[in-house]
N, C-alpha and C. Protein backbone atom coordinates (compact mmCIF):
# COMPACT_ATOMS: atom_id res chain seq x y z
N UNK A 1 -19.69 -24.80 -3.24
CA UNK A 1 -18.52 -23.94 -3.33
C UNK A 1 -18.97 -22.52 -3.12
N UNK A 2 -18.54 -21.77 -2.03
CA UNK A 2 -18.87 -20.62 -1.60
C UNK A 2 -17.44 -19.88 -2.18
N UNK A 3 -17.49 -18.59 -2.53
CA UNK A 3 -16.82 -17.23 -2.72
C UNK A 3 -16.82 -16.18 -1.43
N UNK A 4 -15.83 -16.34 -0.70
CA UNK A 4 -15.82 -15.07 0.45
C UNK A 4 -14.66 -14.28 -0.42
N UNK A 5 -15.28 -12.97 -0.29
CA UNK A 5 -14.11 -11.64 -0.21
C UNK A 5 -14.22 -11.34 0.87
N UNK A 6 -14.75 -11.62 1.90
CA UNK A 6 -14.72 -10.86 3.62
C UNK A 6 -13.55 -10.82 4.10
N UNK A 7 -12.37 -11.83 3.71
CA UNK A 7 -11.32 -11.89 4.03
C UNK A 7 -10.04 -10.85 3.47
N UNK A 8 -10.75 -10.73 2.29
CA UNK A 8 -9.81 -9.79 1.34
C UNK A 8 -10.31 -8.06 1.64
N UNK A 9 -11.90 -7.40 2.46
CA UNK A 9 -11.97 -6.27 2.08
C UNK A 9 -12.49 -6.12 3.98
N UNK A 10 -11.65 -7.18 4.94
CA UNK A 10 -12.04 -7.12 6.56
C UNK A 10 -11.43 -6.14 6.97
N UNK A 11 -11.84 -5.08 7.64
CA UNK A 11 -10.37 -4.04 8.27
C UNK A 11 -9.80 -4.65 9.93
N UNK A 12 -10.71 -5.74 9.87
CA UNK A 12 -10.29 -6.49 11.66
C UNK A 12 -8.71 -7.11 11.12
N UNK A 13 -8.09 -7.02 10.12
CA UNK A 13 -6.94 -8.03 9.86
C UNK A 13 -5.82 -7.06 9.60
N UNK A 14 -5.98 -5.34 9.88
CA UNK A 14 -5.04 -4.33 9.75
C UNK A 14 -4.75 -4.22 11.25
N UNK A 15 -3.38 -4.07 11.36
CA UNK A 15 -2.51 -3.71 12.42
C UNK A 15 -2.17 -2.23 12.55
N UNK A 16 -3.36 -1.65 14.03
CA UNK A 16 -2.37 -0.40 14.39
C UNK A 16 -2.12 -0.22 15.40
N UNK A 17 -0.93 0.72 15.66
CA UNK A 17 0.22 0.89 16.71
C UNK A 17 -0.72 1.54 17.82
N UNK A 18 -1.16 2.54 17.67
CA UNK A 18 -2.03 3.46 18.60
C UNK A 18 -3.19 3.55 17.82
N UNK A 19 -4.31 3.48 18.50
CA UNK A 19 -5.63 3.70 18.52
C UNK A 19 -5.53 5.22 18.58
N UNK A 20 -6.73 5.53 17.18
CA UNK A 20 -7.63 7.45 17.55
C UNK A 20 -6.12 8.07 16.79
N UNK A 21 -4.81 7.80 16.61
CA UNK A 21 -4.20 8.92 15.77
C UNK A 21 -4.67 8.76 14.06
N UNK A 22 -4.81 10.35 13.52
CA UNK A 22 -5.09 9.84 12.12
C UNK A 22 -3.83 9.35 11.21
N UNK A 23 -2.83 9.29 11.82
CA UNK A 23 -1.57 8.30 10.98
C UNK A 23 -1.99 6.73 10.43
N UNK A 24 -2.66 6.50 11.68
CA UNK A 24 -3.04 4.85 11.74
C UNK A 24 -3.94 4.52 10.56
N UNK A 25 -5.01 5.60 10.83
CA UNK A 25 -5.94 5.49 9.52
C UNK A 25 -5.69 5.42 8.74
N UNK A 26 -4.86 6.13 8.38
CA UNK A 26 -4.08 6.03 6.96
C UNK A 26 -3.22 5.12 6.65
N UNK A 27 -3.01 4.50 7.20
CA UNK A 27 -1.59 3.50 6.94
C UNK A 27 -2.73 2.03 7.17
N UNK A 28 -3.53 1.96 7.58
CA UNK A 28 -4.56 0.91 7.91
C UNK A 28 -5.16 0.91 6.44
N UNK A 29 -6.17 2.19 6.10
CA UNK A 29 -7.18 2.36 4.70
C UNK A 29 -5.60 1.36 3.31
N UNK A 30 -4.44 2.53 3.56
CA UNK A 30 -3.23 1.64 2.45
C UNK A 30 -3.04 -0.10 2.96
N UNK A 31 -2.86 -0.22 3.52
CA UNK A 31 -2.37 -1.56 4.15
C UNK A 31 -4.15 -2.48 3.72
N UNK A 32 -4.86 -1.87 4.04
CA UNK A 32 -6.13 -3.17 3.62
C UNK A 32 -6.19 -2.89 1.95
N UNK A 33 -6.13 -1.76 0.95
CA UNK A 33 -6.06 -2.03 -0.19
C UNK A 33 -4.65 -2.49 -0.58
N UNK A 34 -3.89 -2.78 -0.12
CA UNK A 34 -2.44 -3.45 -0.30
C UNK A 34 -3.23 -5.16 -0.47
N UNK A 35 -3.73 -5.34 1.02
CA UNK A 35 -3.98 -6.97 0.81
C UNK A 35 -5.05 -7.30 -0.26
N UNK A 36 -5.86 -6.21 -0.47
CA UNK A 36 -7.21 -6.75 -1.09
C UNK A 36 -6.48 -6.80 -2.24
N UNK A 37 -5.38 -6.11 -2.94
CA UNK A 37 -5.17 -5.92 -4.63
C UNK A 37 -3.91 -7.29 -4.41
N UNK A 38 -3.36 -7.55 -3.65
CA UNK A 38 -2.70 -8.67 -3.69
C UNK A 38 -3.28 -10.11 -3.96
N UNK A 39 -4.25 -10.34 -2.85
CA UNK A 39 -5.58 -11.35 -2.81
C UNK A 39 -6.20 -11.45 -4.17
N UNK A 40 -6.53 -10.48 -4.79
CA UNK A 40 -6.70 -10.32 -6.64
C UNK A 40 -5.62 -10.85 -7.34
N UNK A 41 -4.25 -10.78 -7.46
CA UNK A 41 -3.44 -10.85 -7.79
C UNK A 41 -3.22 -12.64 -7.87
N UNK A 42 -2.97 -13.21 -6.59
CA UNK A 42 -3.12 -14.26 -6.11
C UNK A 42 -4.66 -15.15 -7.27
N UNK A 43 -5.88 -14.27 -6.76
CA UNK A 43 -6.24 -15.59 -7.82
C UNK A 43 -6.24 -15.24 -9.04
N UNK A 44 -5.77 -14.29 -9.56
CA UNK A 44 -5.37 -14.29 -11.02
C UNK A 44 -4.54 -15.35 -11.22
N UNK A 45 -3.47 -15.16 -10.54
CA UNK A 45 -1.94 -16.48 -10.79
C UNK A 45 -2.89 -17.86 -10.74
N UNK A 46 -3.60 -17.93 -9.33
CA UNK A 46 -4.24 -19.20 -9.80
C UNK A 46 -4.71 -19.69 -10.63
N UNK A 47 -5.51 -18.36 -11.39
CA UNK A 47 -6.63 -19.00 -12.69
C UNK A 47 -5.44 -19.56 -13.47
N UNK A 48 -4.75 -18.74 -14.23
CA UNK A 48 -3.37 -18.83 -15.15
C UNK A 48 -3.21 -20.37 -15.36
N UNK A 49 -2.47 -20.62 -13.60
CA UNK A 49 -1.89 -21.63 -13.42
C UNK A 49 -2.55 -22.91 -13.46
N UNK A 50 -3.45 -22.62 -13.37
CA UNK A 50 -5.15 -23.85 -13.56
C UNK A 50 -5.24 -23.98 -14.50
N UNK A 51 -5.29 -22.78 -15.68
CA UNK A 51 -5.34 -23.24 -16.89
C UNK A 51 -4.37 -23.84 -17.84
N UNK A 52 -2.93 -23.60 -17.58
CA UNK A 52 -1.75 -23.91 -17.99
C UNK A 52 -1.80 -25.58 -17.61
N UNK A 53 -2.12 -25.98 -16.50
CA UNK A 53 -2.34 -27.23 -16.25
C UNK A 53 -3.28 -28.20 -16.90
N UNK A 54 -4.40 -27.37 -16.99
CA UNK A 54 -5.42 -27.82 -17.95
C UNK A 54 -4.89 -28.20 -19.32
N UNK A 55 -4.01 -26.99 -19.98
CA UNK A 55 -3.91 -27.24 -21.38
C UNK A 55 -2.54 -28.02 -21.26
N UNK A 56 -1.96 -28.47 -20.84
CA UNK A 56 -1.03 -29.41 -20.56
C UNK A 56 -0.90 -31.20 -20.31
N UNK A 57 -2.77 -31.32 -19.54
CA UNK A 57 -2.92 -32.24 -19.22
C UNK A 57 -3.02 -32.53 -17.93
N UNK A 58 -2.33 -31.49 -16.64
CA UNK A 58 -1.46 -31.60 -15.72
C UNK A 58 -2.90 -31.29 -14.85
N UNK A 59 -3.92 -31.19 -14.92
CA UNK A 59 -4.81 -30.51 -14.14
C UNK A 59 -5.93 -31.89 -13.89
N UNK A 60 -6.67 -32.13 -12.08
CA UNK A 60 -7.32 -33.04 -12.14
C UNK A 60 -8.40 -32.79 -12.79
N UNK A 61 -9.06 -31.91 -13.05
CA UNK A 61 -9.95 -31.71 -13.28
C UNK A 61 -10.07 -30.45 -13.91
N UNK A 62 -11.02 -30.26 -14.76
CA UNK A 62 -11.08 -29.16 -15.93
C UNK A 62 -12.26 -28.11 -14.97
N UNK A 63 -13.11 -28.83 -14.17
CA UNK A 63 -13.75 -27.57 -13.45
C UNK A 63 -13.26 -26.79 -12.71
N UNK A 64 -12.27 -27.44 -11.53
CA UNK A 64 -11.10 -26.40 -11.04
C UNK A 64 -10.74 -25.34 -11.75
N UNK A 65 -10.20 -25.34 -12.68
CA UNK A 65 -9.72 -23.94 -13.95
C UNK A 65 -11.06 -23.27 -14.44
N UNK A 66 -11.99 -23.51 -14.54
CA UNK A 66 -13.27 -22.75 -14.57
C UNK A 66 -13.65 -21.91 -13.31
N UNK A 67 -13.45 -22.67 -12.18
CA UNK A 67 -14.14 -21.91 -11.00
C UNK A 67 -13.03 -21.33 -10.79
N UNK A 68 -11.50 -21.50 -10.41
CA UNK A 68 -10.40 -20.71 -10.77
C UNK A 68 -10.82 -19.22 -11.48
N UNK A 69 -10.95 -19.28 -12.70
CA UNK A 69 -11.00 -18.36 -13.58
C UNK A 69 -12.09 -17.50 -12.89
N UNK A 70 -13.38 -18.38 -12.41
CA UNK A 70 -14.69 -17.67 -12.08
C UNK A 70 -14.07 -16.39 -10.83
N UNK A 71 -13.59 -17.50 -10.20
CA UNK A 71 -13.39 -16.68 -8.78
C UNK A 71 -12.10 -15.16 -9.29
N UNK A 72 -11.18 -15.69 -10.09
CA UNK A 72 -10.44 -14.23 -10.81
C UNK A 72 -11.28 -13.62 -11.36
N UNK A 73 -12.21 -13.59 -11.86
CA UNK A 73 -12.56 -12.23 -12.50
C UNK A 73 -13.93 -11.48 -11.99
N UNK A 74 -14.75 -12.32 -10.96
CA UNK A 74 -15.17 -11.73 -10.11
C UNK A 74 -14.62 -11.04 -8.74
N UNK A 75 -13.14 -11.29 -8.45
CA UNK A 75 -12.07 -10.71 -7.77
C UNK A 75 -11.91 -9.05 -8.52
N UNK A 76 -11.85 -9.33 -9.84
CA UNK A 76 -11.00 -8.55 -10.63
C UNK A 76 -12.54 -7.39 -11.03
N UNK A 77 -13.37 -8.06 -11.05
CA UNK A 77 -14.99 -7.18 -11.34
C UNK A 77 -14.90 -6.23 -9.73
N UNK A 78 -15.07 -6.79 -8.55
CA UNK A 78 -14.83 -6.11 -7.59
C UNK A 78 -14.01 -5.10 -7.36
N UNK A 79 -12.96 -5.04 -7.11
CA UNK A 79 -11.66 -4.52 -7.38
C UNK A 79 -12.19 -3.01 -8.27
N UNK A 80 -12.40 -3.24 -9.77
CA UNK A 80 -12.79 -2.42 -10.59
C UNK A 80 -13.98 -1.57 -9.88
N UNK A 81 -14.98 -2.23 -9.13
CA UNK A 81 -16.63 -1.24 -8.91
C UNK A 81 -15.74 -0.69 -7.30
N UNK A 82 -15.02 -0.97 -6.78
CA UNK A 82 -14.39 -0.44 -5.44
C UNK A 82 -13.54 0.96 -6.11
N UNK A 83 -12.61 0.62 -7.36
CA UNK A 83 -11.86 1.79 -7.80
C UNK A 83 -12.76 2.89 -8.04
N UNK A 84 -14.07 2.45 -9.11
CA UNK A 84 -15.09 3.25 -9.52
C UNK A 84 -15.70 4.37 -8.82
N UNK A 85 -15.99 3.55 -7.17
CA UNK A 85 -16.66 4.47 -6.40
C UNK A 85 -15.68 5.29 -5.51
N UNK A 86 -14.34 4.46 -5.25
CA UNK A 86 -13.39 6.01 -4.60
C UNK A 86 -12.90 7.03 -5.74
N UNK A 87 -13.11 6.68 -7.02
CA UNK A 87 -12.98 7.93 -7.87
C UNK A 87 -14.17 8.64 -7.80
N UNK A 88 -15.45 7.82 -7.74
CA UNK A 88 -16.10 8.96 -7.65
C UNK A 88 -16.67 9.78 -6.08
N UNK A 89 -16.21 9.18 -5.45
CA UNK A 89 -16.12 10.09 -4.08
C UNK A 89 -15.04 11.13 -4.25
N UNK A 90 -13.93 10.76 -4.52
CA UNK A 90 -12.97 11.98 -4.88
C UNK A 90 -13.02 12.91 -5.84
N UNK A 91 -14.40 12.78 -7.27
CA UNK A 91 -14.59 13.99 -8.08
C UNK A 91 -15.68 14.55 -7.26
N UNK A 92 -16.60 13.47 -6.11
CA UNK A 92 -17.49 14.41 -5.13
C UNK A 92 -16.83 15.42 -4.05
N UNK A 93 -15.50 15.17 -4.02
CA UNK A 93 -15.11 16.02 -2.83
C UNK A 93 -14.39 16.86 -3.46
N UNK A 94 -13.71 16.89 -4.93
CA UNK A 94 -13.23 18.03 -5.13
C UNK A 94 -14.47 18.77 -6.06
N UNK A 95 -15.53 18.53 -5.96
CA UNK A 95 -16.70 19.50 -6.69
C UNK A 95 -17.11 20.10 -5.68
N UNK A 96 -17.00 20.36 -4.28
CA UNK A 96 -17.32 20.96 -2.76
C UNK A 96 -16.84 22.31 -2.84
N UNK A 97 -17.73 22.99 -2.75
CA UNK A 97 -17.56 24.39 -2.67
C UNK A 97 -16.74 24.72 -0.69
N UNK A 98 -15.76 25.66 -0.84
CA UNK A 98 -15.43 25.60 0.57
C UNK A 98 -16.46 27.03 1.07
């Protein structure tokens, strides 16, 4: 059982209209953290729902809801060290002397 986020943090899977304007960039950089915090979102619900099944009975198997869970909160660990470092690029760029 492999873990890809390549799919969740690819910028080949953003759509833009014109190439080289900086509109695009910007609406590309929003649009790939749109999918990546959704894709988080997504296996959160999964873990949930894995486990709800689990404690119900309803689940084939009890490792599913483990690796479930695994794969949410190393989603959710990512996510967090990605926020970490564009905050701290943004207290590096407003500490820039002009």
């Amino acid at each position: 059982m492999e873990i890809q986020f390549a799919p969740l943090l690819s910028p080949a899977s953003t759509t833009t209209t014109q190439p080289g304007s900086a509109r695009d960039g910007i609406n590309s950089f929003k649009e790939l953290l749109d999918q990546a915090l959704q894709g988080v979102d997504a296996l959160q619900k999964n873990a949930e729902q894995t486990a709800a099944d689990v404690a119900t009975g309803n689940a084939s198997s009890f490792h599913e809801a483990v690796i479930a869970g695994e794969k949410a909160s190393l989603a959710l660990l990512l996510t967090t060290q990605v926020q970490n470092k564009i905050v701290d690029a943004y207290n590096d760029i407003m500490r820039m002397q002009l």
